[in-house]
C-alpha atoms as a PDB file:
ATOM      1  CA  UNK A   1      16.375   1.263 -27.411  1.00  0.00           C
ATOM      2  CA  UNK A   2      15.781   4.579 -25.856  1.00  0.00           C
ATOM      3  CA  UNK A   3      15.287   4.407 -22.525  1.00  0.00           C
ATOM      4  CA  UNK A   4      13.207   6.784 -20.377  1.00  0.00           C
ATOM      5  CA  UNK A   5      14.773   9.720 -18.168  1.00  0.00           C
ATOM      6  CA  UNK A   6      14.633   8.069 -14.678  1.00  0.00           C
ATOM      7  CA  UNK A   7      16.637   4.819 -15.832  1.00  0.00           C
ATOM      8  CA  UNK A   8      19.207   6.625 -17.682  1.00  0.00           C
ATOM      9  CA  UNK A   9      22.093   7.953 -15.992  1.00  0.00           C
ATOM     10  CA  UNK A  10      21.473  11.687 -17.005  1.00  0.00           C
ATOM     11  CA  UNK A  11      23.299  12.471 -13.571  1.00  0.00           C
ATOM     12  CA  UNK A  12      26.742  10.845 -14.019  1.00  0.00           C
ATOM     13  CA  UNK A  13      27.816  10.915 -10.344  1.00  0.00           C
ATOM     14  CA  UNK A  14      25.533   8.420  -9.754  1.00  0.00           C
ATOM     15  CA  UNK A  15      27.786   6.207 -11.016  1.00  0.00           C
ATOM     16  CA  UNK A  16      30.884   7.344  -8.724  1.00  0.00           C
ATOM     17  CA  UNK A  17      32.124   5.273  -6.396  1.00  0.00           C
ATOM     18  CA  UNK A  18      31.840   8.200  -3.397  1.00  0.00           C
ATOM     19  CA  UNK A  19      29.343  10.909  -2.834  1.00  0.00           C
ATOM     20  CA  UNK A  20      30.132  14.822  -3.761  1.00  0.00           C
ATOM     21  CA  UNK A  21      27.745  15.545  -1.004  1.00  0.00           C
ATOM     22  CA  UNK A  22      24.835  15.118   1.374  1.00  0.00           C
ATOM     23  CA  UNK A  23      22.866  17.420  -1.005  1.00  0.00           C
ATOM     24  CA  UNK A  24      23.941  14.334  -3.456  1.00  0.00           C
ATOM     25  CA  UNK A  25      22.455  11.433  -1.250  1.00  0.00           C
ATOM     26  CA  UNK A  26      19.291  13.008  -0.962  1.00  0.00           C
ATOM     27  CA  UNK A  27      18.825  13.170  -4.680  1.00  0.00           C
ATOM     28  CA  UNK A  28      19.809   9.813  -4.949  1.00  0.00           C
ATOM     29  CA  UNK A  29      17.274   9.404  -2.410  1.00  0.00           C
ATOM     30  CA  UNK A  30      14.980  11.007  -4.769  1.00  0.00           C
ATOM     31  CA  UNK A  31      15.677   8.722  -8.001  1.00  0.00           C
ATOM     32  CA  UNK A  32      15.349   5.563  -5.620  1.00  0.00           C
ATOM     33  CA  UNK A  33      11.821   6.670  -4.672  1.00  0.00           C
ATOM     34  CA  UNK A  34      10.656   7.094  -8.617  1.00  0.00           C
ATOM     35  CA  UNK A  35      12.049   3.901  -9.335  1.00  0.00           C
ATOM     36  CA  UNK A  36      10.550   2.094  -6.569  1.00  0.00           C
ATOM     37  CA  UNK A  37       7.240   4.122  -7.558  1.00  0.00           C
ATOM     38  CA  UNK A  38       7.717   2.692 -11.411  1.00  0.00           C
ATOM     39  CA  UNK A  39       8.227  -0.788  -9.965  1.00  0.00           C
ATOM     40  CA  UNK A  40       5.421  -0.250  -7.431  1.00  0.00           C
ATOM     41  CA  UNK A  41       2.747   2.320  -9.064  1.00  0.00           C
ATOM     42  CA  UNK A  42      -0.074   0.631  -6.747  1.00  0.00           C
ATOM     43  CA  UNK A  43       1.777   0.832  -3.294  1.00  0.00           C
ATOM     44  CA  UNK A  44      -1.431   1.445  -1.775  1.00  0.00           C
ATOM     45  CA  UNK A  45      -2.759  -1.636  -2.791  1.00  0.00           C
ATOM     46  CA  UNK A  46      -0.388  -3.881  -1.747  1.00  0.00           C
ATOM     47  CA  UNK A  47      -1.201  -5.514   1.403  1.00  0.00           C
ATOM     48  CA  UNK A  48       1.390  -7.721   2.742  1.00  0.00           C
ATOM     49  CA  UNK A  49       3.830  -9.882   0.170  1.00  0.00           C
ATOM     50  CA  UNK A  50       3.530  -9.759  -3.892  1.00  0.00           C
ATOM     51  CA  UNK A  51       5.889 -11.376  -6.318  1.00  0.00           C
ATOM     52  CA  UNK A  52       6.469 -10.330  -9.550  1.00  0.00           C
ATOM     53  CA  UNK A  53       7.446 -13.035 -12.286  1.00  0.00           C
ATOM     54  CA  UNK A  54       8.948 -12.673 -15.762  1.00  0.00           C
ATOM     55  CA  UNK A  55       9.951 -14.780 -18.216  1.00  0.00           C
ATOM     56  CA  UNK A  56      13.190 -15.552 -19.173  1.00  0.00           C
ATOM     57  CA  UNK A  57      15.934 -16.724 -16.967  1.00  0.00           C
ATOM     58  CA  UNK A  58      14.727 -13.919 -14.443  1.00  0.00           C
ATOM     59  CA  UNK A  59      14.259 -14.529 -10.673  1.00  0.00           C
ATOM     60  CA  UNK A  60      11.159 -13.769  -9.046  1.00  0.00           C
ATOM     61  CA  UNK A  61      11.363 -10.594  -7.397  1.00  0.00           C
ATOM     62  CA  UNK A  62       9.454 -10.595  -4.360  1.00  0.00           C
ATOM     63  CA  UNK A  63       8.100  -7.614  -2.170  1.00  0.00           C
ATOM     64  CA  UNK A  64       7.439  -7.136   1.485  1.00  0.00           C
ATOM     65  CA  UNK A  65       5.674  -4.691   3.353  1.00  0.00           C
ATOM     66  CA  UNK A  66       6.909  -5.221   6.675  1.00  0.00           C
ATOM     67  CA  UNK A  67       5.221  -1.834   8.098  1.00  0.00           C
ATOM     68  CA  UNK A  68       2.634   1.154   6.853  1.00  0.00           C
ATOM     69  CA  UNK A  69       2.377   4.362   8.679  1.00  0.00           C
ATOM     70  CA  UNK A  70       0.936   7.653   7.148  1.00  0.00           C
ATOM     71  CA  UNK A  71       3.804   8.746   5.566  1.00  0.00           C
ATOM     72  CA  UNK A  72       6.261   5.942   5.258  1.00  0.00           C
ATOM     73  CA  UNK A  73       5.977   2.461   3.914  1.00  0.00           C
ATOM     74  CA  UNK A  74       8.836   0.006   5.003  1.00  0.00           C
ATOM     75  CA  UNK A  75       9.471  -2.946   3.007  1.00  0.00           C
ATOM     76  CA  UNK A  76      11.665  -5.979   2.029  1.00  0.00           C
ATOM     77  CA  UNK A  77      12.882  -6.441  -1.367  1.00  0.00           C
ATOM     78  CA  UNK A  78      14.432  -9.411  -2.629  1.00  0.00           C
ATOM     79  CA  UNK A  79      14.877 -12.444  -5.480  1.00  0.00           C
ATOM     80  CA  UNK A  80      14.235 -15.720  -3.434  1.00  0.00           C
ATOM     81  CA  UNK A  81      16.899 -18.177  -5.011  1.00  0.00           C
ATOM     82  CA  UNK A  82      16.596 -22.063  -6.052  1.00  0.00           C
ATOM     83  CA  UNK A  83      17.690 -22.864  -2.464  1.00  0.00           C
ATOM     84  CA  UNK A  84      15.634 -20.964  -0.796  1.00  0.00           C
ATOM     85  CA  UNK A  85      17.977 -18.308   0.598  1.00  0.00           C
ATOM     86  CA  UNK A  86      17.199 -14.393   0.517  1.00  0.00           C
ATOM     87  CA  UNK A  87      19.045 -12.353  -1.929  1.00  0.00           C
ATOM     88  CA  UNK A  88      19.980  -9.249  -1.943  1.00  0.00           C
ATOM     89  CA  UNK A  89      17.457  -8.269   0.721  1.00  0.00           C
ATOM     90  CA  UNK A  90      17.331  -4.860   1.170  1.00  0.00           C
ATOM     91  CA  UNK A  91      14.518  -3.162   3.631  1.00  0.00           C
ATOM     92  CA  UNK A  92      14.225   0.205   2.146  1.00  0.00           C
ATOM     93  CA  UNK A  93      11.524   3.068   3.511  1.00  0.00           C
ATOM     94  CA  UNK A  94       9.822   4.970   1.600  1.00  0.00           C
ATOM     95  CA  UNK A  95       8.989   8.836   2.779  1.00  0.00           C
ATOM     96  CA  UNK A  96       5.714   9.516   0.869  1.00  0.00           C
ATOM     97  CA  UNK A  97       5.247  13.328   1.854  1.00  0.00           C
ATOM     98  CA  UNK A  98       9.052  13.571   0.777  1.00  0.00           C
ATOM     99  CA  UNK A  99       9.280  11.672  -1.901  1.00  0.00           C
ATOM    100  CA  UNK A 100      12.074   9.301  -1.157  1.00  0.00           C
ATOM    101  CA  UNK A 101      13.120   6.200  -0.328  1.00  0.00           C
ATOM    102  CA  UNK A 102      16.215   4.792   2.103  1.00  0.00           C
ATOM    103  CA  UNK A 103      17.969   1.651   2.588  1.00  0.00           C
ATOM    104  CA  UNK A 104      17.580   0.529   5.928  1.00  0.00           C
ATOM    105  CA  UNK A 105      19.553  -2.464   6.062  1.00  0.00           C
ATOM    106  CA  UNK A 106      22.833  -2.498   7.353  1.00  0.00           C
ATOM    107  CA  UNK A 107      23.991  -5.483   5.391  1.00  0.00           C
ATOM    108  CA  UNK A 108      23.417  -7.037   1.677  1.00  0.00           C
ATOM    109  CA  UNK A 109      23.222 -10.545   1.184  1.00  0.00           C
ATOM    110  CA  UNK A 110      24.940 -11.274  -2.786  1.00  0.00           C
ATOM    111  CA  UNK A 111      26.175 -14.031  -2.387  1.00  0.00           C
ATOM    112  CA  UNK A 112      27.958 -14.221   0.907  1.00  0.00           C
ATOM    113  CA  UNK A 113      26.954 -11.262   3.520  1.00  0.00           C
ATOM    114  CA  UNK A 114      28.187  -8.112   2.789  1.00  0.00           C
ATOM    115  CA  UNK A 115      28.467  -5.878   5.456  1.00  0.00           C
ATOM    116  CA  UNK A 116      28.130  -2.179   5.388  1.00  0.00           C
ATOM    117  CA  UNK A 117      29.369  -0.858   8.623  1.00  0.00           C
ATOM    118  CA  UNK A 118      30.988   2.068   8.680  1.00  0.00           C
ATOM    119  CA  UNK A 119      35.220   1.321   9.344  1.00  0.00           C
ATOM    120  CA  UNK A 120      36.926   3.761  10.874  1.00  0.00           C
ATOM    121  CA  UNK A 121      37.974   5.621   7.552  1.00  0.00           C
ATOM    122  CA  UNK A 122      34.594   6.030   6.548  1.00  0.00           C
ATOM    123  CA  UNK A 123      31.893   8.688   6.870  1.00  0.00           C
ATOM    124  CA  UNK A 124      28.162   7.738   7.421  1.00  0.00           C
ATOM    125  CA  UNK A 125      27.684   9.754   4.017  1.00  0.00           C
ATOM    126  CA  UNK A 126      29.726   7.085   2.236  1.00  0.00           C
ATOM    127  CA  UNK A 127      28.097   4.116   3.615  1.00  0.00           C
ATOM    128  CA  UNK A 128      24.760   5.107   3.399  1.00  0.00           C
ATOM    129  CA  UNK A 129      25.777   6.072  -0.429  1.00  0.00           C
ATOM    130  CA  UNK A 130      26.930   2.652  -0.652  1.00  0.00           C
ATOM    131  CA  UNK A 131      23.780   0.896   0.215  1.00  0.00           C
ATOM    132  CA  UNK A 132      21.832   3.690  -1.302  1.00  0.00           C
ATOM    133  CA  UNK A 133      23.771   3.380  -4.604  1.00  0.00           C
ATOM    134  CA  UNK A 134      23.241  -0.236  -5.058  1.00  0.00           C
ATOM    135  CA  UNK A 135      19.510  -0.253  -4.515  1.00  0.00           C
ATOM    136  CA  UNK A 136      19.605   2.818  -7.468  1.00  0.00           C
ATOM    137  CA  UNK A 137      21.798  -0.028  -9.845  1.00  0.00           C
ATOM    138  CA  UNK A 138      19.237  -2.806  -8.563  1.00  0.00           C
ATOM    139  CA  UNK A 139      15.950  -0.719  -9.511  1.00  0.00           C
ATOM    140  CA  UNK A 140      17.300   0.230 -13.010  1.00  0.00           C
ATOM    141  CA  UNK A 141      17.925  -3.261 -13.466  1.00  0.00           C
ATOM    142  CA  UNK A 142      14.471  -4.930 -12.138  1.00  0.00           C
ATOM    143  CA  UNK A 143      12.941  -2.380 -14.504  1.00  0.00           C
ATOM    144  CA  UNK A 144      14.609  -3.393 -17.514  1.00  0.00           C
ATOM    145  CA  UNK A 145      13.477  -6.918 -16.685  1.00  0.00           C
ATOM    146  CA  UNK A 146      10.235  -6.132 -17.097  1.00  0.00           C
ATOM    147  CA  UNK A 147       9.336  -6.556 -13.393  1.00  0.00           C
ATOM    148  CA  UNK A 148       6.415  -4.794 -12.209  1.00  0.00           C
ATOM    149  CA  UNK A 149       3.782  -5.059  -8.791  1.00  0.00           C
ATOM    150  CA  UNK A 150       0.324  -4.302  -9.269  1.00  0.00           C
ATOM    151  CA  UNK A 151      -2.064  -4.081  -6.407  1.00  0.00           C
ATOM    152  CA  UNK A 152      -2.164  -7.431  -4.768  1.00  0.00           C
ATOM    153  CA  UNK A 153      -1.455  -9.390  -7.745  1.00  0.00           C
ATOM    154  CA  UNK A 154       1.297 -11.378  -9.628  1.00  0.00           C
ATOM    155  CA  UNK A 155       2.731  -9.925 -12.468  1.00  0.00           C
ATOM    156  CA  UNK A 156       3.722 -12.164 -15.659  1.00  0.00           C
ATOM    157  CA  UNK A 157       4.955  -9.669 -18.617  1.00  0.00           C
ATOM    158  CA  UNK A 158       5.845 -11.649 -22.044  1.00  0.00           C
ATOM    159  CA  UNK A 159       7.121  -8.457 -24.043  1.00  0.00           C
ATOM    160  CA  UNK A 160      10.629  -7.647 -23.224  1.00  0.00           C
ATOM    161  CA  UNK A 161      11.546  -6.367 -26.781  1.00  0.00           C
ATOM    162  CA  UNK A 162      10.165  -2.720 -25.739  1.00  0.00           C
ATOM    163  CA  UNK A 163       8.632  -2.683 -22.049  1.00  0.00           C
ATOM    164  CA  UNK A 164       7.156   0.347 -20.916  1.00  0.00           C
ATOM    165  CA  UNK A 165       7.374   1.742 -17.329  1.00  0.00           C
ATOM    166  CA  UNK A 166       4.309   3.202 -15.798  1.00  0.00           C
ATOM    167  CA  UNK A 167       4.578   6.988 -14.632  1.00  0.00           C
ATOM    168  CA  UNK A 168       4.907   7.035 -10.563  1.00  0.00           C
ATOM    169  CA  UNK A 169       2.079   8.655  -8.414  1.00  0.00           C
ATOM    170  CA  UNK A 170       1.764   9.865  -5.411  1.00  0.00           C
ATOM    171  CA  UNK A 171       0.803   7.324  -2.926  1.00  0.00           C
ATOM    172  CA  UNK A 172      -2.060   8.194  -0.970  1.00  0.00           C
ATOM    173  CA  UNK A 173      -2.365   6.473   2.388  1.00  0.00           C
END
């Protein structure tokens, strides 16, 4: 299947384990904010909490916004499992009048807690490239699941042999 430009890894060093640079961050910065744009092409719309559903052995994927200024959005994102716990839970902002989009959480629930603080050895560059670089994975991956938030609404796609992913927009707030 031939998948479109932002979900394939057309910039390798995405996929390395540390950062070349700052410069680096900030364009992964950059590809988290068109995915989240692709997964959310109606952030304006979206009130408070949506859930998107697909079928298959999928878990709901549910979004938050937790707060809404003029040019950032901050919001939860996160599968709610069978026993009710959280998972991953991420609160990422979104810059609209930059066009990117942060992790803000300073820990990752999969499975157990993760942790990302900083040990001694490392640089605030490599753990916000951490966090930063696991949202990037988790996008790619919600969108080849087919989920989707529109507006307000739930979102139930049947089609998984060739989704399509909606071009992002600005958000105007």
């Amino acid at each position: 299947m031939l998948m479109p430009m932002y979900l394939s890894h057309a910039r390798p060093y995405f996929d390395s384990i540390r950062p070349r640079s700052f410069s680096a961050l900030m364009d992964m910065y950059e590809q988290n904010y068109i995915r989240l744009r692709c997964l959310c092409p109606d952030l304006a719309k979206i009130e408070t909490t949506v859930v998107s559903c697909i079928d298959g052995p999928a878990h709901d994927l549910h979004l938050n916004i937790l707060e809404r200024t003029r040019h950032t959005t901050t919001m939860q994102l996160t599968y709610e499992m069978l026993d009710g716990s959280l998972r991953p839970d991420i609160t990422v902002r979104i810059y609209h009048d930059a066009l990117q989009a942060e992790v803000l959480s300073r820990t990752c629930r999969v499975g157990g807690l993760i942790e990302v603080d900083r040990s001694p050895n490392e640089t605030a560059l490599l753990c916000k490239w951490k966090l930063n670089r696991f949202l990037y994975k988790w996008l790619g991956y919600c969108l080849r699941q087919g989920h989707l938030f529109r507006g307000n609404q739930q979102h139930l796609r049947t089609n998984m042999i060739n989704p399509t992913f909606p071009t992002p927009q600005p958000v105007k707030v």
